[in-house]
Protein backbone atom coordinates (compact mmCIF):
# COMPACT_ATOMS: atom_id res chain seq x y z
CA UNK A 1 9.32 5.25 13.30
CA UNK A 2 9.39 1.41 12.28
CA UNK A 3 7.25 0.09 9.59
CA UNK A 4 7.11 -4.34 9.91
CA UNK A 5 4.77 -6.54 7.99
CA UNK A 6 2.11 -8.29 9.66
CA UNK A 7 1.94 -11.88 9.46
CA UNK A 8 -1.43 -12.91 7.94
CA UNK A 9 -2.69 -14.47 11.12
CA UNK A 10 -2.31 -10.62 13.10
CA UNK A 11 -4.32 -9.06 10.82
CA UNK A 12 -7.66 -9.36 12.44
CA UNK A 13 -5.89 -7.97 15.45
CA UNK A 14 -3.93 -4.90 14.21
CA UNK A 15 -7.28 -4.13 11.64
CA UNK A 16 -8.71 -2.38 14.52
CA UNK A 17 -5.88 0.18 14.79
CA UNK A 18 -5.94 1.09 10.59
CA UNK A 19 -9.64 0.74 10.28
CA UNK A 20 -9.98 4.36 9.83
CA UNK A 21 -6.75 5.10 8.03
CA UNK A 22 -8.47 2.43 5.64
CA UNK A 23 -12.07 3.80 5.46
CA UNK A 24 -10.19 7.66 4.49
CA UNK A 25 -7.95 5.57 1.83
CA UNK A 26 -11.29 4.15 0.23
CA UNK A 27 -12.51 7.59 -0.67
CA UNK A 28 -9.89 7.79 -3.31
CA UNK A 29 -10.98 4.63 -4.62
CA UNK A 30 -14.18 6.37 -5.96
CA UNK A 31 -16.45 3.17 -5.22
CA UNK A 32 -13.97 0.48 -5.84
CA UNK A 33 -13.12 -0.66 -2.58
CA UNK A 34 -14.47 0.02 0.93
CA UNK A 35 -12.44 -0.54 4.22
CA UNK A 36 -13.92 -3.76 4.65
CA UNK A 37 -13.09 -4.89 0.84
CA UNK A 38 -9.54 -4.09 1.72
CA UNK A 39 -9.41 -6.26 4.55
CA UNK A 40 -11.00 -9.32 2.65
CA UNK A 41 -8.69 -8.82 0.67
CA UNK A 42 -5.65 -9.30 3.13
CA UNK A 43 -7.39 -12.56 4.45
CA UNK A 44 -8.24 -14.21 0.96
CA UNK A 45 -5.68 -13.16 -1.25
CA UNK A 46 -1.67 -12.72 -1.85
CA UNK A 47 -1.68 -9.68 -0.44
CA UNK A 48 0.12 -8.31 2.59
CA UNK A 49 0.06 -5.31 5.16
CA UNK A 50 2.75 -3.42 6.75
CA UNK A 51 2.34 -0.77 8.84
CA UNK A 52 4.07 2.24 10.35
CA UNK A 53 4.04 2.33 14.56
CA UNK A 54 5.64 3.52 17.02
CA UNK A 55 6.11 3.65 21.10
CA UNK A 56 2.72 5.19 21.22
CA UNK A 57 0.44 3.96 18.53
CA UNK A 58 0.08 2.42 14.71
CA UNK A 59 0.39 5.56 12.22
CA UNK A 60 0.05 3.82 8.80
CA UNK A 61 -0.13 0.44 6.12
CA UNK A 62 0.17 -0.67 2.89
CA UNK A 63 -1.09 -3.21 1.63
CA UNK A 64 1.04 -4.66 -1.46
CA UNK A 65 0.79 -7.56 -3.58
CA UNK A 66 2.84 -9.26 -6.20
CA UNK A 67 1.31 -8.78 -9.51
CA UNK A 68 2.40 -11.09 -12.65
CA UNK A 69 2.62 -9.39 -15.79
CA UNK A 70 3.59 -11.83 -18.81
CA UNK A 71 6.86 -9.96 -19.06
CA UNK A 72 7.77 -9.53 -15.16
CA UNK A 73 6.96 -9.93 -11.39
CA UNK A 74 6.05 -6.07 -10.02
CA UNK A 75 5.25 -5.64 -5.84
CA UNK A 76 1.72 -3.03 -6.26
CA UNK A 77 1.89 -0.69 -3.91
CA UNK A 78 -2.58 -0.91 -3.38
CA UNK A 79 -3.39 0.65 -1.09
CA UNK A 80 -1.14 3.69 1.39
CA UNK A 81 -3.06 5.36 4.61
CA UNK A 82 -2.01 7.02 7.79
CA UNK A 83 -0.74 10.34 9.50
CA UNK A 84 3.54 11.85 9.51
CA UNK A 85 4.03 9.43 5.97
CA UNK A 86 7.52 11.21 5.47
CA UNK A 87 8.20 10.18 8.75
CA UNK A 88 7.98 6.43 8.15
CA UNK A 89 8.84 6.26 4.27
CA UNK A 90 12.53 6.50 5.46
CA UNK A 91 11.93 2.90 7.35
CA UNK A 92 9.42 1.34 5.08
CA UNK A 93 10.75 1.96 1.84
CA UNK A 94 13.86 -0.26 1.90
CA UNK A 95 12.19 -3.12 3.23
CA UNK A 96 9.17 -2.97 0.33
CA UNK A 97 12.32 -2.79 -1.96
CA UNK A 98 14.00 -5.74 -0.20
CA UNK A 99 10.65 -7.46 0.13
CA UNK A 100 10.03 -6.87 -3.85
CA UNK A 101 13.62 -8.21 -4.96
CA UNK A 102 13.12 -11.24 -2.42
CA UNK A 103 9.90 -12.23 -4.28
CA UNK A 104 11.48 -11.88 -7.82
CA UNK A 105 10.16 -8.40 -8.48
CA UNK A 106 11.83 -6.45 -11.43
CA UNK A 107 9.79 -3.05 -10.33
CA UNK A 108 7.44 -1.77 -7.88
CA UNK A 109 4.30 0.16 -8.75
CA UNK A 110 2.04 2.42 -6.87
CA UNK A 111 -1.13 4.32 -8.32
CA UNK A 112 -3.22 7.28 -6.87
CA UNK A 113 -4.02 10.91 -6.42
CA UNK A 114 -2.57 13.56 -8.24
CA UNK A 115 -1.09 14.40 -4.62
CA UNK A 116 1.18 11.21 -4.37
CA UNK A 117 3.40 12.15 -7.32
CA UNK A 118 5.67 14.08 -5.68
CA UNK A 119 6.78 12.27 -2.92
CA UNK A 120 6.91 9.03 -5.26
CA UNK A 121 9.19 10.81 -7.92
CA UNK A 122 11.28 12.15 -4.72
CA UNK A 123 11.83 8.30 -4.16
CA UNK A 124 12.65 7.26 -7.38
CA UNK A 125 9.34 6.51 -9.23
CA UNK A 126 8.69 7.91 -12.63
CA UNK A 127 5.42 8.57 -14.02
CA UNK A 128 4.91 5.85 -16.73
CA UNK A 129 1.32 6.79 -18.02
CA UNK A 130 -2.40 8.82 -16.56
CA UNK A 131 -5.38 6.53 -15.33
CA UNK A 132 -8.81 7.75 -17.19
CA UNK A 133 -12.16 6.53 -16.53
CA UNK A 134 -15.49 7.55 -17.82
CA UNK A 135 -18.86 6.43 -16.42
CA UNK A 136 -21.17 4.28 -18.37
CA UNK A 137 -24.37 5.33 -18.40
């Protein structure tokens, strides 16, 4: 399986073939982003999206973006949805790396379910700290 990024002005065309990877990755945003906030967010910001494809169909994306930190340049890993991930990690993962050291990255950085952490720490990724929210009522 290859994973390739999309060049900004494909989106619109590929966004078809993710939409529903995209609208299952929003549920474990917990209200912060729907499908379509995701894709706004492809056309209006820095962001990009790879995906994972292929003879036969599209099977998953990121989306990443550079985020500035005052004391370094990290590639966020946003957003990850699809079907057979350990199947195109083995493609993808280099070139985010590559992609990441090519913009001046020091570090990449992916947050999520509890699920995630052990195919991230199988890569490489350490557990730096635990997201907590509380509802304001």
């Amino acid at each position: 399986m290859k994973t390739t990024l999309v060049p900004r002005e494909h989106i619109p065309a590929v966004w078809e073939s993710i939409k529903g990877f995209a609208e299952r990755c929003a549920i474990y945003t917990y209200g912060r982003f729907t499908a379509r906030d995701m894709l706004e967010g492809l056309l209006t910001k820095d962001q990009q999206l790879w995906i994972a494809f292929d003879n036969e169909a599209i099977h998953g994306f990121w989306v990443t973006e550079v985020v500035v930190y005052p004391q370094m340049n990290v590639l966020a890993l946003h957003f990850v949805g699809g079907r057979r991930f350990k199947e195109w990690l083995p493609d993808g993962f280099p070139k985010l790396q590559k992609f990441a050291k090519e913009l001046g990255c020091s570090k990449m950085e992916s947050y999520g379910r509890p699920g995630w952490e052990k195919m991230w720490q199988d890569h490489g990724y350490k557990k730096q700290f635990v997201f907590y929210e509380l509802p304001v009522e």
